[in-house]
C-alpha atoms as a PDB file:
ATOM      1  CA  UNK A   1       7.082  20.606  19.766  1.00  0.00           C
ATOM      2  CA  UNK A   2       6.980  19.707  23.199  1.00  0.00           C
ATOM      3  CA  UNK A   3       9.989  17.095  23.693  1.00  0.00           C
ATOM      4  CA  UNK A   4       9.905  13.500  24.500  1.00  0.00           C
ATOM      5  CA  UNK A   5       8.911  13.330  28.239  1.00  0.00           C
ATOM      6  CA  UNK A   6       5.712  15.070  26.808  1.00  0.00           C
ATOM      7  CA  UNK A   7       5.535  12.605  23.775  1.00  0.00           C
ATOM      8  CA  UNK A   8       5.619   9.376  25.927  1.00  0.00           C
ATOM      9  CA  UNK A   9       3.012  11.175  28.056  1.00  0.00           C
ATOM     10  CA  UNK A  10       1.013  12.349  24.756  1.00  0.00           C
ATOM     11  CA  UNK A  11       0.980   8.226  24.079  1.00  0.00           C
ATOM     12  CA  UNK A  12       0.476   7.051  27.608  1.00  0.00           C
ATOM     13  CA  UNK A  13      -3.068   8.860  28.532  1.00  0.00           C
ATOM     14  CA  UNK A  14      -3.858   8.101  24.744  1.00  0.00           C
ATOM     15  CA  UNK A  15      -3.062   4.178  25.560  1.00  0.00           C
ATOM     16  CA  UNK A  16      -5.075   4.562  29.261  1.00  0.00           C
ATOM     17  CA  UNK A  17      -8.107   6.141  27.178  1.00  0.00           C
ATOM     18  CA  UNK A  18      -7.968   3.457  24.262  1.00  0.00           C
ATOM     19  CA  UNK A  19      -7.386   0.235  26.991  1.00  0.00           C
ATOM     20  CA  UNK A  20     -10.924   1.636  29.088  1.00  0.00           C
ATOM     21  CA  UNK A  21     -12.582   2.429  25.763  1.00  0.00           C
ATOM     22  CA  UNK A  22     -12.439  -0.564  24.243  1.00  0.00           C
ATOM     23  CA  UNK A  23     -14.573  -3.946  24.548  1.00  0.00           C
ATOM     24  CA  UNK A  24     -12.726  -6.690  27.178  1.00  0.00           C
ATOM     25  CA  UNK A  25     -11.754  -8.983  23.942  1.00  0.00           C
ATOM     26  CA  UNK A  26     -10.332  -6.386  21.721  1.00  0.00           C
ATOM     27  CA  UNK A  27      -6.226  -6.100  22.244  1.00  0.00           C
ATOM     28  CA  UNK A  28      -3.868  -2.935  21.402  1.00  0.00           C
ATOM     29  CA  UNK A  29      -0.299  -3.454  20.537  1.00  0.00           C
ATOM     30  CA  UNK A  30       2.072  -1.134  20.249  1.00  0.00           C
ATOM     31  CA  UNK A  31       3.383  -1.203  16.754  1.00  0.00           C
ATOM     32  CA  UNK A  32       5.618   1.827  16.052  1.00  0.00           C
ATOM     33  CA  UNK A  33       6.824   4.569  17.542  1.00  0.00           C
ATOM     34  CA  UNK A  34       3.539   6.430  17.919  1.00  0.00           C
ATOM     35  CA  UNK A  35       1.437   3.462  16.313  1.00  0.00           C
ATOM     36  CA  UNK A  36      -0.476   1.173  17.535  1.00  0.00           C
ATOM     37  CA  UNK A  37      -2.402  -1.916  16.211  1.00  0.00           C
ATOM     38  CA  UNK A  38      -6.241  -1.983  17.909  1.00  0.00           C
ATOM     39  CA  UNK A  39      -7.249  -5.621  17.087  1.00  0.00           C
ATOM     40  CA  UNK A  40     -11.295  -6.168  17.233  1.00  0.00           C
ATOM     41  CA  UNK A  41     -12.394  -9.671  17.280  1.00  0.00           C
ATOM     42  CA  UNK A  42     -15.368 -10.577  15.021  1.00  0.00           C
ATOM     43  CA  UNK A  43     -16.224  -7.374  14.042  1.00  0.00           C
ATOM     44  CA  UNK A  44     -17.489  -6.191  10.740  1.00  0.00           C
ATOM     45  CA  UNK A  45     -15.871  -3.552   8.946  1.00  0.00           C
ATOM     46  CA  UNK A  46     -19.184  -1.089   9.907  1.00  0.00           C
ATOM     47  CA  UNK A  47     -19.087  -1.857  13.558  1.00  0.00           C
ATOM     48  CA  UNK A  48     -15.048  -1.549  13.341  1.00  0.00           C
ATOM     49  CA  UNK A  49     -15.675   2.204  11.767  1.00  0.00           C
ATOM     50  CA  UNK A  50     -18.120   3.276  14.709  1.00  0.00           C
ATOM     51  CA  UNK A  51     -15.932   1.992  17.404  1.00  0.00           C
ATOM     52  CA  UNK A  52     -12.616   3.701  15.739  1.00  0.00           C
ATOM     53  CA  UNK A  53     -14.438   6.654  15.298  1.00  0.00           C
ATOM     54  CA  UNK A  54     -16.055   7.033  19.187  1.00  0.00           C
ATOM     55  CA  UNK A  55     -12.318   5.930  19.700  1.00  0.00           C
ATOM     56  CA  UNK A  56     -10.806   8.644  17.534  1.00  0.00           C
ATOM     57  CA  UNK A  57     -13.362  11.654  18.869  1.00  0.00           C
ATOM     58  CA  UNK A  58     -12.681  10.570  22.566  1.00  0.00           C
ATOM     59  CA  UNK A  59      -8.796  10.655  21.925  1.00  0.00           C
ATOM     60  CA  UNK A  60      -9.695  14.253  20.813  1.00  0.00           C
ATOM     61  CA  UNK A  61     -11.637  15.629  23.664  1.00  0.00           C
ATOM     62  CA  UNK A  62      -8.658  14.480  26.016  1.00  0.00           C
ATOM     63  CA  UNK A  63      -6.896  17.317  27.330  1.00  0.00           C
ATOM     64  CA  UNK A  64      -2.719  16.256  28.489  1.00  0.00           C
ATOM     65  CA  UNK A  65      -1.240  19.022  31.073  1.00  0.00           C
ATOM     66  CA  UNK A  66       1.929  20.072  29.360  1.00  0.00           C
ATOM     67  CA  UNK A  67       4.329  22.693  29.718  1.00  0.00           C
ATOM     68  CA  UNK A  68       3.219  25.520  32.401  1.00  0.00           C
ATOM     69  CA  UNK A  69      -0.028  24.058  32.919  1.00  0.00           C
ATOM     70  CA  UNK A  70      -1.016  24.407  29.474  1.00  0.00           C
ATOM     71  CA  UNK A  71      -3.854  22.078  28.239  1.00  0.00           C
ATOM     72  CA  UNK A  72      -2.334  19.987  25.169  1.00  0.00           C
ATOM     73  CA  UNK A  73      -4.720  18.132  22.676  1.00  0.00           C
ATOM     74  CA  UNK A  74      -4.255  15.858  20.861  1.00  0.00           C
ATOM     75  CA  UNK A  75      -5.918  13.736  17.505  1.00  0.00           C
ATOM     76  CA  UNK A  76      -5.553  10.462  16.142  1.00  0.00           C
ATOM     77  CA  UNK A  77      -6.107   8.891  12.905  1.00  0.00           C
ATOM     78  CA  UNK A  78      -7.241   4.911  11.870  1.00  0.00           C
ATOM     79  CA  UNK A  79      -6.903   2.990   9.264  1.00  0.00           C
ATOM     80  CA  UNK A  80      -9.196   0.115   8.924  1.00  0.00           C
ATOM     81  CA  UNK A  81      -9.191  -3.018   7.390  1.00  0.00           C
ATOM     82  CA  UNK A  82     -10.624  -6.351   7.912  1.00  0.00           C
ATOM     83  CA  UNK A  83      -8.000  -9.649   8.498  1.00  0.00           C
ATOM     84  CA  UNK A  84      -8.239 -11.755   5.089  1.00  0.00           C
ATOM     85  CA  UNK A  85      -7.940 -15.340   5.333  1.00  0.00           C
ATOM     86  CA  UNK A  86      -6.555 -15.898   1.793  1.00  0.00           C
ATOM     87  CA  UNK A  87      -3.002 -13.356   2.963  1.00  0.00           C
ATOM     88  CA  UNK A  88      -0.457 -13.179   5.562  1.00  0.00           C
ATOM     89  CA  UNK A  89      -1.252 -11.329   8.796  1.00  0.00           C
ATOM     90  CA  UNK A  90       1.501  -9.106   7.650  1.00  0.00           C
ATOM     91  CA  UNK A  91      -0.407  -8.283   4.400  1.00  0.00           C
ATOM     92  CA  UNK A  92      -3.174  -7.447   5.983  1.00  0.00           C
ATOM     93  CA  UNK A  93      -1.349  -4.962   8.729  1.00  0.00           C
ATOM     94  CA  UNK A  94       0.007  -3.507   5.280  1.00  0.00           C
ATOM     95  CA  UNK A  95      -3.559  -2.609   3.967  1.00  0.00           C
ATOM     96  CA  UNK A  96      -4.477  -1.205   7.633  1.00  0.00           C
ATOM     97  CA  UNK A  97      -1.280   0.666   6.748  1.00  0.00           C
ATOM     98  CA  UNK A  98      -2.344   1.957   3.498  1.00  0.00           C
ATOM     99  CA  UNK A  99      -5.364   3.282   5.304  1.00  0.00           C
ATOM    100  CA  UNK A 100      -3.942   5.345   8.383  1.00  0.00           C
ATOM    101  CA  UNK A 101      -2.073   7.323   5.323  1.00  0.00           C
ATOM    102  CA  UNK A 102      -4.876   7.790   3.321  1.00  0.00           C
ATOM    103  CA  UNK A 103      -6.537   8.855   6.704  1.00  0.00           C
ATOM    104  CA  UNK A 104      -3.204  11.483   7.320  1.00  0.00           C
ATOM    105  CA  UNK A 105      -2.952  12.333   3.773  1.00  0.00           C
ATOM    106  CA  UNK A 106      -6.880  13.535   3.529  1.00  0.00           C
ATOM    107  CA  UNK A 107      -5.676  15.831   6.416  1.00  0.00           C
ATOM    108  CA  UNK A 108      -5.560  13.252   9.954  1.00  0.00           C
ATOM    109  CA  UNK A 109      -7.766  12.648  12.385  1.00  0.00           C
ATOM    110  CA  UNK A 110     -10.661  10.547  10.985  1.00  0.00           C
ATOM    111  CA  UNK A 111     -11.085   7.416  10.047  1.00  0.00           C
ATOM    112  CA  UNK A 112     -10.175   5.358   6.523  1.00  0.00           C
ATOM    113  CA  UNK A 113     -10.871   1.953   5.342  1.00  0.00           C
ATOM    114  CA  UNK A 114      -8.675   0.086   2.985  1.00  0.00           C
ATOM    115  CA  UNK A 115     -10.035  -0.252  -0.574  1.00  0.00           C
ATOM    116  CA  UNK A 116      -8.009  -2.264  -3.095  1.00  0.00           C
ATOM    117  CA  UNK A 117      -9.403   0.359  -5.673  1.00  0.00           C
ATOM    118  CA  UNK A 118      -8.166   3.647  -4.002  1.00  0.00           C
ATOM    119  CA  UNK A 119      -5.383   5.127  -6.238  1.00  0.00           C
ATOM    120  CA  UNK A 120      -3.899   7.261  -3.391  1.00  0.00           C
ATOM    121  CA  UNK A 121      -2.930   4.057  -1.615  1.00  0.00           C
ATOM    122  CA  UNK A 122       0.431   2.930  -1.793  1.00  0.00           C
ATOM    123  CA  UNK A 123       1.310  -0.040  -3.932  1.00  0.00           C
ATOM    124  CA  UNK A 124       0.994  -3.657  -1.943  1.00  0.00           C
ATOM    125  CA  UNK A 125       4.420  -5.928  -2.625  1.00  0.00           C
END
C-alpha cells in the first residue's frame, strides 16, 4: 500500500524492536523477503511462546511515520517450533514454516506452534 521505501522501513524499526527485545544469546536472521528466523537457544517450547508473543504485541504497539505524517502500524505473526535432533535443520525451519501459515491462515498476528497432527498444515516432503 505504501511502496517499498516504506516497506524496508516497515522491516527496519520491526528488526531495531526485535534485536533490543530479545535476550543477548538469541540471533535473528533474515530469511525472506519480509521473514525472519528468531533463533532462541535452550528454550522450551512454553518459554519460546511467551517471548514470541511479548515479541509479537510489542511489534504491534510500534507506530512507523509514513506518508504525510501518518502513524502506520503494523502486526506480525510466529510460527514456533522446537529444533529436532533426529531431522535436518532445514526440516525443522519447514515445520516453523508450517506454523507462521497456520498463524496467517487463522487470521495473522498471533502466535502458532507446529503440531505434526494439525490437518491445516501443509504436507512435510
Amino acid at each position: 500500500n505504501y511502496g517499498h521505501q516504506m516497506g524496508d522501513q516497515v522491516l527496519i524499526e520491526c528488526v531495531k524492536y526485535l534485536l533490543h527485545h530479545i535476550r543477548v544469546y538469541d540471533k535473528v536472521f533474515r530469511y525472506g523477503g519480509e521473514e525472519f528466523l528468531l533463533v532462541m537457544p535452550a528454550t522450551d517450547i512454553t518459554i519460546a511462546q511467551q517471548i514470541s508473543e511479548r515479541l509479537r504485541q510489542g511489534i504491534a504497539a510500534i507506530k512507523i511515520s509514513g506518508p504525510d505524517n501518518k502513524s502506520i502500524s503494523v502486526t506480525a505473526s510466529f510460527g514456533l517450533t522446537l529444533l529436532d535432533p533426529d531431522v535436518v535443520v532445514e526440516q525443522s525451519i519447514e515445520r516453523a514454516d508450517c506454523a507462521l501459515y497456520s498463524a496467517k491462515s487463522a487470521g495473522r498476528n498471533c502466535v502458532h506452534v507446529w503440531e505434526p497432527t494439525k490437518e491445516n498444515y501443509k504436507t512435510e516432503q
